[in-house]
Protein backbone atom coordinates (compact mmCIF):
# COMPACT_ATOMS: atom_id res chain seq x y z
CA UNK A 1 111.70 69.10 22.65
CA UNK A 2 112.28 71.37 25.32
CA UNK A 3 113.35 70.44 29.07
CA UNK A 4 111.85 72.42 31.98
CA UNK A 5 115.52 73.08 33.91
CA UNK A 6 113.65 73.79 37.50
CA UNK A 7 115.85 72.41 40.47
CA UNK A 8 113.60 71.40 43.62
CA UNK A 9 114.23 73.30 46.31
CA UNK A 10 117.00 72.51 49.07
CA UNK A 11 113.84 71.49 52.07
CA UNK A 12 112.32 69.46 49.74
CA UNK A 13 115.98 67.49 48.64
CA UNK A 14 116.03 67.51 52.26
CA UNK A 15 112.99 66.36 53.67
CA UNK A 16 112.89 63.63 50.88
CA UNK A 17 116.41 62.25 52.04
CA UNK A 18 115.14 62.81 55.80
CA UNK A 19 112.11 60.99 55.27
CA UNK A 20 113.78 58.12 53.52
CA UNK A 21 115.74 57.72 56.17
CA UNK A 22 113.52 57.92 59.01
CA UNK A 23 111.64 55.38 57.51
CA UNK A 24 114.36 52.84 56.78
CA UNK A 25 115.20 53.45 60.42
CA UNK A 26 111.47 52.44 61.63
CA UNK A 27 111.75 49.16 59.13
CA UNK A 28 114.77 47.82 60.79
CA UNK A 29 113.95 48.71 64.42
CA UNK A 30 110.44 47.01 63.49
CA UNK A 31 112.29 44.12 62.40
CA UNK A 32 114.55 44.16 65.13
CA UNK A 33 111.74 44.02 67.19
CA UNK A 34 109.84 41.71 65.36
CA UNK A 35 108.77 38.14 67.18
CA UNK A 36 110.48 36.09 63.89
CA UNK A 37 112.78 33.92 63.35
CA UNK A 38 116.71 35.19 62.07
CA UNK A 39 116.06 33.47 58.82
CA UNK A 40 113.04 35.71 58.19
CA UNK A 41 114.76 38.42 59.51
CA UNK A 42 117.26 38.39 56.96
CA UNK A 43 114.74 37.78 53.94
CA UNK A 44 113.08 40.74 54.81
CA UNK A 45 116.30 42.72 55.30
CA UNK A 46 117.41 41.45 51.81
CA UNK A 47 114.17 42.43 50.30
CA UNK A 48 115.40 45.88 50.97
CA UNK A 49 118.17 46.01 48.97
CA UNK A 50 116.08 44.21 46.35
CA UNK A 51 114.35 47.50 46.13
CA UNK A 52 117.10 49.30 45.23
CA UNK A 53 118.14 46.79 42.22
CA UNK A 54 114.44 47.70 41.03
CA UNK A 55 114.90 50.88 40.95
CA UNK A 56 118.04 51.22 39.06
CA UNK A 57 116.80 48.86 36.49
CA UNK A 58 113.97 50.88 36.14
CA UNK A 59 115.81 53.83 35.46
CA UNK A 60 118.43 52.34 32.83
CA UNK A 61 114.85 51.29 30.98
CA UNK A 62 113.97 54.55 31.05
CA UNK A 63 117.31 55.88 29.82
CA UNK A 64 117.35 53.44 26.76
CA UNK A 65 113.50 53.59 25.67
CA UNK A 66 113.55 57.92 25.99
């Protein structure tokens, strides 16, 4: 099987990144901002990283089923 080898481009690298970060940004100002209690605050911030745990399992199940 043969692998296509193309490399995105340096703006889109960087306008992924940017935009991932920009909207990280707006979740914890929002959340900052929210009118919550800190104990919701921090589920909601902890969700977040939750995300990221997802993600990385996803892509060792992907590595071992490919």
């Amino acid at each position: 099987m043969r692998h296509n080898s193309q490399q995105p481009s340096f703006a889109f690298v960087a306008a992924s990144w940017s935009a991932l970060l920009v909207s990280f940004l707006a979740f914890l100002v929002g959340l900052f901002n929210a009118d919550m209690q800190l104990n919701e605050r921090g589920y909601y911030f902890t969700e977040t990283k939750n995300w990221k745990n997802v993600k990385s399992m996803r892509k060792k199940c992907r590595a071992l089923w490919a």
